[in-house]
PDB file of N, CA and C in Angstrom:
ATOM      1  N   UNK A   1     117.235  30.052  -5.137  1.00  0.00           N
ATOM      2  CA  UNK A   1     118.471  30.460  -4.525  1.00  0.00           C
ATOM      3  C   UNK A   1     118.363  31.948  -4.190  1.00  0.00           C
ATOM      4  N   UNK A   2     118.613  32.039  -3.071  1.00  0.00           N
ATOM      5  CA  UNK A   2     118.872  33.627  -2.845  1.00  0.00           C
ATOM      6  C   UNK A   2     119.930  34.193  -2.225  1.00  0.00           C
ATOM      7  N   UNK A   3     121.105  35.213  -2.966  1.00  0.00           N
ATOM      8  CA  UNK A   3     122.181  35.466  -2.357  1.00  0.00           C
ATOM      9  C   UNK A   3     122.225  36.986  -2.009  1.00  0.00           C
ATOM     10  N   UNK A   4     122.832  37.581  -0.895  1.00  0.00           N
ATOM     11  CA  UNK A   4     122.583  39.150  -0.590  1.00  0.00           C
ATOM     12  C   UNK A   4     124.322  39.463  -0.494  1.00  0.00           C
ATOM     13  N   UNK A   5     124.733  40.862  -0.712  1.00  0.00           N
ATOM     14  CA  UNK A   5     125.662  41.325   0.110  1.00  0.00           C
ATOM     15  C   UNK A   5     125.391  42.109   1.050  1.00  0.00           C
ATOM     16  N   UNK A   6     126.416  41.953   2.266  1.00  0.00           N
ATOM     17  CA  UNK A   6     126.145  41.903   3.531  1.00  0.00           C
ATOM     18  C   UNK A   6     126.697  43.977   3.120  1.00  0.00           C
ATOM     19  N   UNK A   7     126.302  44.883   4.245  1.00  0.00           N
ATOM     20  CA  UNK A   7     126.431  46.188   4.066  1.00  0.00           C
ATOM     21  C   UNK A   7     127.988  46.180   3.968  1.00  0.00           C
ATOM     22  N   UNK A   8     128.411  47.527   3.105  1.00  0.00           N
ATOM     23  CA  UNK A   8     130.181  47.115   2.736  1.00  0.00           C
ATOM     24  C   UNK A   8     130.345  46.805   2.412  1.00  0.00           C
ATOM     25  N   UNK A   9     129.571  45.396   1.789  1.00  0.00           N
ATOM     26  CA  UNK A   9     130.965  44.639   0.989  1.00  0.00           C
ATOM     27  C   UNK A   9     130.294  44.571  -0.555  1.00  0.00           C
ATOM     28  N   UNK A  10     131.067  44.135  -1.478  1.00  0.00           N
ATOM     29  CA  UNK A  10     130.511  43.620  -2.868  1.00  0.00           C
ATOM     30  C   UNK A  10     129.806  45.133  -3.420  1.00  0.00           C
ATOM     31  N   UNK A  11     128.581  45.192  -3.892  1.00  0.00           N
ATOM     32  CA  UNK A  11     127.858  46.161  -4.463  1.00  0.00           C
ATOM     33  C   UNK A  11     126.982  47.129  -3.572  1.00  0.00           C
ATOM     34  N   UNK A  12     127.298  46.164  -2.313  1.00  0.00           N
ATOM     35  CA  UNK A  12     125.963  46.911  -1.275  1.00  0.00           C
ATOM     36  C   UNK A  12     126.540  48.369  -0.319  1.00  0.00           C
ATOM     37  N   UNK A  13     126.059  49.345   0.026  1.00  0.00           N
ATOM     38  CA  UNK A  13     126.053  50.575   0.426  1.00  0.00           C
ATOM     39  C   UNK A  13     126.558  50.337   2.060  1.00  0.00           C
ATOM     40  N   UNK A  14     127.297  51.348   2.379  1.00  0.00           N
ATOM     41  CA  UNK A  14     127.534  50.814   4.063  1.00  0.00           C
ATOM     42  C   UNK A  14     129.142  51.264   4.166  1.00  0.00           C
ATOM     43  N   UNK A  15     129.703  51.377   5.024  1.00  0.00           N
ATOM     44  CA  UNK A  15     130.766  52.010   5.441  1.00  0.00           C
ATOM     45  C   UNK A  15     131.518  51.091   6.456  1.00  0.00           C
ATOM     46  N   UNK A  16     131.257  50.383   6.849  1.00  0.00           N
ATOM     47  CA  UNK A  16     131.936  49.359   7.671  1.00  0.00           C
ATOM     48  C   UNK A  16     131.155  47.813   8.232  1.00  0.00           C
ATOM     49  N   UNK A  17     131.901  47.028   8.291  1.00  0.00           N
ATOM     50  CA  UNK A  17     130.516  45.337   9.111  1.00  0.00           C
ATOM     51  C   UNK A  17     131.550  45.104  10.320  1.00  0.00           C
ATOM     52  N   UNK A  18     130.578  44.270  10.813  1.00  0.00           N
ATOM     53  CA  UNK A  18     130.467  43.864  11.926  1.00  0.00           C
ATOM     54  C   UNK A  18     130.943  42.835  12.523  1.00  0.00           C
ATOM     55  N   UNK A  19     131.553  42.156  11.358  1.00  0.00           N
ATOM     56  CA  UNK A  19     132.174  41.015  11.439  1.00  0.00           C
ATOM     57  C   UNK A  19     131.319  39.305  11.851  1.00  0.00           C
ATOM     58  N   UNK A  20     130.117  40.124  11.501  1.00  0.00           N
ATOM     59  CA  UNK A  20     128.523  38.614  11.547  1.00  0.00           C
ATOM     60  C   UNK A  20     127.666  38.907  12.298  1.00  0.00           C
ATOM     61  N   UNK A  21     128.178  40.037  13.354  1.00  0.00           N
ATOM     62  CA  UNK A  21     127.085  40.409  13.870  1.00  0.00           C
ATOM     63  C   UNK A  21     125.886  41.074  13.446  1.00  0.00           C
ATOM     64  N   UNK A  22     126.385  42.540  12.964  1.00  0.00           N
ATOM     65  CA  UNK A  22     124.986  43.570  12.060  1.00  0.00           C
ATOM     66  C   UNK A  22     124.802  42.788  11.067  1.00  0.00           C
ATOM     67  N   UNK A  23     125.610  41.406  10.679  1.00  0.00           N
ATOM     68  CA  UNK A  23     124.953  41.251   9.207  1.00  0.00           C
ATOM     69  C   UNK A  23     124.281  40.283   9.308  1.00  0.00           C
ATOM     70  N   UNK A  24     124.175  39.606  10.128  1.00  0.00           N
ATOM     71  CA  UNK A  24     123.108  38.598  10.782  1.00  0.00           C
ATOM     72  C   UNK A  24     121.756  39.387  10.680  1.00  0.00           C
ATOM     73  N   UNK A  25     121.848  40.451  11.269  1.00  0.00           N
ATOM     74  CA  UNK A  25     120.409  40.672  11.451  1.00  0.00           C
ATOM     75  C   UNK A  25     119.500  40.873   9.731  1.00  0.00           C
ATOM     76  N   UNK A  26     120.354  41.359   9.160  1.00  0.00           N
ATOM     77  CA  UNK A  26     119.756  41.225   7.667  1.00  0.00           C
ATOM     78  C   UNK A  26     119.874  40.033   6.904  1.00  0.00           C
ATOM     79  N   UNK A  27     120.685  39.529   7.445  1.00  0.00           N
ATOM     80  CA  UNK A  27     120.005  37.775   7.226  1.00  0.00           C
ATOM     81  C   UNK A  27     118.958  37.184   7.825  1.00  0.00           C
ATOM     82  N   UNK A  28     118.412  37.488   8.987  1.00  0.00           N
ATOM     83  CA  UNK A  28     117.403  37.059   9.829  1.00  0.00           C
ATOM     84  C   UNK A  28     115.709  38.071   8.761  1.00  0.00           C
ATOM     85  N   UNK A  29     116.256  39.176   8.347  1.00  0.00           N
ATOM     86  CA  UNK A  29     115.710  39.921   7.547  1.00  0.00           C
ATOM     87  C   UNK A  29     115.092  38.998   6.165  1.00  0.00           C
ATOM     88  N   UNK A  30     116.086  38.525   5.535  1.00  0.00           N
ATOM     89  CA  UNK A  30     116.147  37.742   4.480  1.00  0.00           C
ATOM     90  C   UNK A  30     115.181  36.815   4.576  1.00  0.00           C
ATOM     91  N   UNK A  31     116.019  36.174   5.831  1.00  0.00           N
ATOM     92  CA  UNK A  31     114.894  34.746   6.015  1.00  0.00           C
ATOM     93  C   UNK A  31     113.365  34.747   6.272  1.00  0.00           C
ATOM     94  N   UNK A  32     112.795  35.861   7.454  1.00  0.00           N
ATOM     95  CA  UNK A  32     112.138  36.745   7.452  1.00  0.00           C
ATOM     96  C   UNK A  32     111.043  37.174   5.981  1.00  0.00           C
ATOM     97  N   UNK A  33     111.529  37.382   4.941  1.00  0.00           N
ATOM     98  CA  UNK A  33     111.110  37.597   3.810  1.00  0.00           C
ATOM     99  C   UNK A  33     110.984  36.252   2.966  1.00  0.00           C
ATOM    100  N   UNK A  34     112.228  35.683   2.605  1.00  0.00           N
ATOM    101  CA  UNK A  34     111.510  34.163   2.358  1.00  0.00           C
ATOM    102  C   UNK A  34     110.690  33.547   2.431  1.00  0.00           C
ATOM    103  N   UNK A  35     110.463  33.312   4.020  1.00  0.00           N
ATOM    104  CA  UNK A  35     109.510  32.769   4.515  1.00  0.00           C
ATOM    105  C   UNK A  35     107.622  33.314   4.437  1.00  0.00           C
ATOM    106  N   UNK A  36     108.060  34.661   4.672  1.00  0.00           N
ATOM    107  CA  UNK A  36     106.363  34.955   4.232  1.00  0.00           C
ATOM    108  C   UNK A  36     105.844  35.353   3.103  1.00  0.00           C
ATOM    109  N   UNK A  37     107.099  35.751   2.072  1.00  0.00           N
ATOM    110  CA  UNK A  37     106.378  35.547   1.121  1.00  0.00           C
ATOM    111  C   UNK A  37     106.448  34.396  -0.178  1.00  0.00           C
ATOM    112  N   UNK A  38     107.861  34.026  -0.112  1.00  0.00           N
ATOM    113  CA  UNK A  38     108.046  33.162  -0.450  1.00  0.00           C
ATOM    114  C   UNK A  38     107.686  31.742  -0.032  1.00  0.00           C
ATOM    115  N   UNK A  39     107.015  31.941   1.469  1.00  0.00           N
ATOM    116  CA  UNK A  39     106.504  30.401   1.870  1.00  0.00           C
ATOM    117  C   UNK A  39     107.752  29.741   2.257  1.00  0.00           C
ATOM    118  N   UNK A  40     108.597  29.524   2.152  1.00  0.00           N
ATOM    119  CA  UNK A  40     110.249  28.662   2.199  1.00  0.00           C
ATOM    120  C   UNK A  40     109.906  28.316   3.660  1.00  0.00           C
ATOM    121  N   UNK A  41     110.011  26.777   3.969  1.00  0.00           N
ATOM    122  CA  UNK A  41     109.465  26.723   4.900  1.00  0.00           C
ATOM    123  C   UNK A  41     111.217  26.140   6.162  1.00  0.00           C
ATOM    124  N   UNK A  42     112.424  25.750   4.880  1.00  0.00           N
ATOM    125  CA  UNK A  42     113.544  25.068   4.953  1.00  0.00           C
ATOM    126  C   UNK A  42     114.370  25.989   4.539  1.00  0.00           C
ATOM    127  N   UNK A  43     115.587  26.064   4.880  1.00  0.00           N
ATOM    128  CA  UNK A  43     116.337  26.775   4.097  1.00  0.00           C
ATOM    129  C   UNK A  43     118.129  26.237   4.343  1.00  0.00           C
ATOM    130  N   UNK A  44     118.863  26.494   3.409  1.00  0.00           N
ATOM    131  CA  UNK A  44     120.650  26.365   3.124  1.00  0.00           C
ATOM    132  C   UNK A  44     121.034  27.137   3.938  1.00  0.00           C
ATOM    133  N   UNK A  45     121.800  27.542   4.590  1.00  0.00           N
ATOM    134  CA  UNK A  45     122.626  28.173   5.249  1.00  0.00           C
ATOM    135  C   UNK A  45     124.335  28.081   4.581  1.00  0.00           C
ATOM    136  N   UNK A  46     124.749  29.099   3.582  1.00  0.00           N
ATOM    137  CA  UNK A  46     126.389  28.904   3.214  1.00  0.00           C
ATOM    138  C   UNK A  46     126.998  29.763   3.522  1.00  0.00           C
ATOM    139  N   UNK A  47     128.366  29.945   4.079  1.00  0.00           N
ATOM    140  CA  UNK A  47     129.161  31.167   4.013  1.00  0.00           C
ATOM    141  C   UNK A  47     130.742  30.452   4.535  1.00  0.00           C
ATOM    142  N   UNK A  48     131.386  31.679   3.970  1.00  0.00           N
ATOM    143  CA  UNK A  48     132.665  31.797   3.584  1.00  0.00           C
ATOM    144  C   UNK A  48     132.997  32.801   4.145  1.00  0.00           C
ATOM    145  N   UNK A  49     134.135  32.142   5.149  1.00  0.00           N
ATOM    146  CA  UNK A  49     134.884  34.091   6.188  1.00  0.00           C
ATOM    147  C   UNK A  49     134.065  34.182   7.100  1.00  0.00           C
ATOM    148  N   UNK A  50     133.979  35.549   6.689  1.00  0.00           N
ATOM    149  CA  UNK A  50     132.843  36.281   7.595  1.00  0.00           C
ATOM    150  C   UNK A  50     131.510  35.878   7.314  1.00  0.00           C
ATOM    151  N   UNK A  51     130.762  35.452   6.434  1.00  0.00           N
ATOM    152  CA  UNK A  51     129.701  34.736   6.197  1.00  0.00           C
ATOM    153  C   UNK A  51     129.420  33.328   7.055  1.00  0.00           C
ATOM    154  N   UNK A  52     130.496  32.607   7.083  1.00  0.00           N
ATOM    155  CA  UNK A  52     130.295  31.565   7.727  1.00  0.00           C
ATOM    156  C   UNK A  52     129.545  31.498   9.222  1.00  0.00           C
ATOM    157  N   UNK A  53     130.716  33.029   9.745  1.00  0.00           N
ATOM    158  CA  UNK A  53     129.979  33.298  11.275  1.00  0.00           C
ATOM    159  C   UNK A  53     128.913  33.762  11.103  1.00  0.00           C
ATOM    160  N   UNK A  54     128.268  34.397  10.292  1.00  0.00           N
ATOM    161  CA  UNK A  54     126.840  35.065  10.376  1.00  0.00           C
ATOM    162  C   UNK A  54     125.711  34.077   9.645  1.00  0.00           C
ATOM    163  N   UNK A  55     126.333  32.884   9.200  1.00  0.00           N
ATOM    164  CA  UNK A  55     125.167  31.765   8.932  1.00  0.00           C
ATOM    165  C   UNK A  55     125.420  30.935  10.506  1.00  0.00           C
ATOM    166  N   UNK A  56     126.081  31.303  11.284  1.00  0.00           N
ATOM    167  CA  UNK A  56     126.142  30.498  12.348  1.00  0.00           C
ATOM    168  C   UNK A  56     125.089  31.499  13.229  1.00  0.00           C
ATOM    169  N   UNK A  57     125.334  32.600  13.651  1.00  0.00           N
ATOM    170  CA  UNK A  57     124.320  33.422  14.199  1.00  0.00           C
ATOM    171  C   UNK A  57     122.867  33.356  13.759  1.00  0.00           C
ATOM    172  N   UNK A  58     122.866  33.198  12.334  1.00  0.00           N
ATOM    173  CA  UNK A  58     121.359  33.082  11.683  1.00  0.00           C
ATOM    174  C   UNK A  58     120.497  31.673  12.172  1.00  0.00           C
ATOM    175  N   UNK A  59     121.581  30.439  12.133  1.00  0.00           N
ATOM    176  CA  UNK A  59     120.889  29.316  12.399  1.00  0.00           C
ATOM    177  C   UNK A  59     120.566  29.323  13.995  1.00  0.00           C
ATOM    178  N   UNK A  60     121.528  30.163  15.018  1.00  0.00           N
ATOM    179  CA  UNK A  60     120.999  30.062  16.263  1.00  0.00           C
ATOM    180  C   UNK A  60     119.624  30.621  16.439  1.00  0.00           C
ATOM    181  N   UNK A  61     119.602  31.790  15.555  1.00  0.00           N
ATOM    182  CA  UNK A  61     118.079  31.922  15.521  1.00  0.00           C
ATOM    183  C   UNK A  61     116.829  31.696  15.300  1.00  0.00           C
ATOM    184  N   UNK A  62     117.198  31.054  13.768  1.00  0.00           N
ATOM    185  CA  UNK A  62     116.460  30.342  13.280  1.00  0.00           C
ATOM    186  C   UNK A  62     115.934  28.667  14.528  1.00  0.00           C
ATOM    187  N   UNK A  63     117.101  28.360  15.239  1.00  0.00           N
ATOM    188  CA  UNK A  63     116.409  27.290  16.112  1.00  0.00           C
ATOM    189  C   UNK A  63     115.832  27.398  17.637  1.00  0.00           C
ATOM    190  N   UNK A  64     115.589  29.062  18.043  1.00  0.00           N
ATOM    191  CA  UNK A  64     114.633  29.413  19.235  1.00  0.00           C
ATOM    192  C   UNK A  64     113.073  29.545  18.553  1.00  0.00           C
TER     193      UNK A  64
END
């Protein structure tokens, strides 16, 4: 399982989001990292709020 906070919110450093946009890209980051080093070849996609839209942005990417 791997969970992040998005910049701003929770514990993480940052001054304002984007509302799924900037935080997509550090999800694409995430996945990005998973994948090469972790190998993860599949992955969950969950979110809540504003998460929800930025697992929706992540999976558009994830399927080009």
């Amino acid at each position: 399982m791997c969970l992040w906070d998005f910049n701003g919110c929770g514990n993480s450093e940052g001054d304002y989001v984007t509302l799924g946009l900037g935080e997509s890209e550090d999800g694409i980051q995430v996945l990005d990292e998973l994948h090469t080093t972790f190998l993860y070849s599949k992955v969950f996609l969950w979110g809540k709020s504003m998460g929800a839209v930025t697992a929706m942005y992540i999976a558009r990417y994830c399927d080009e």
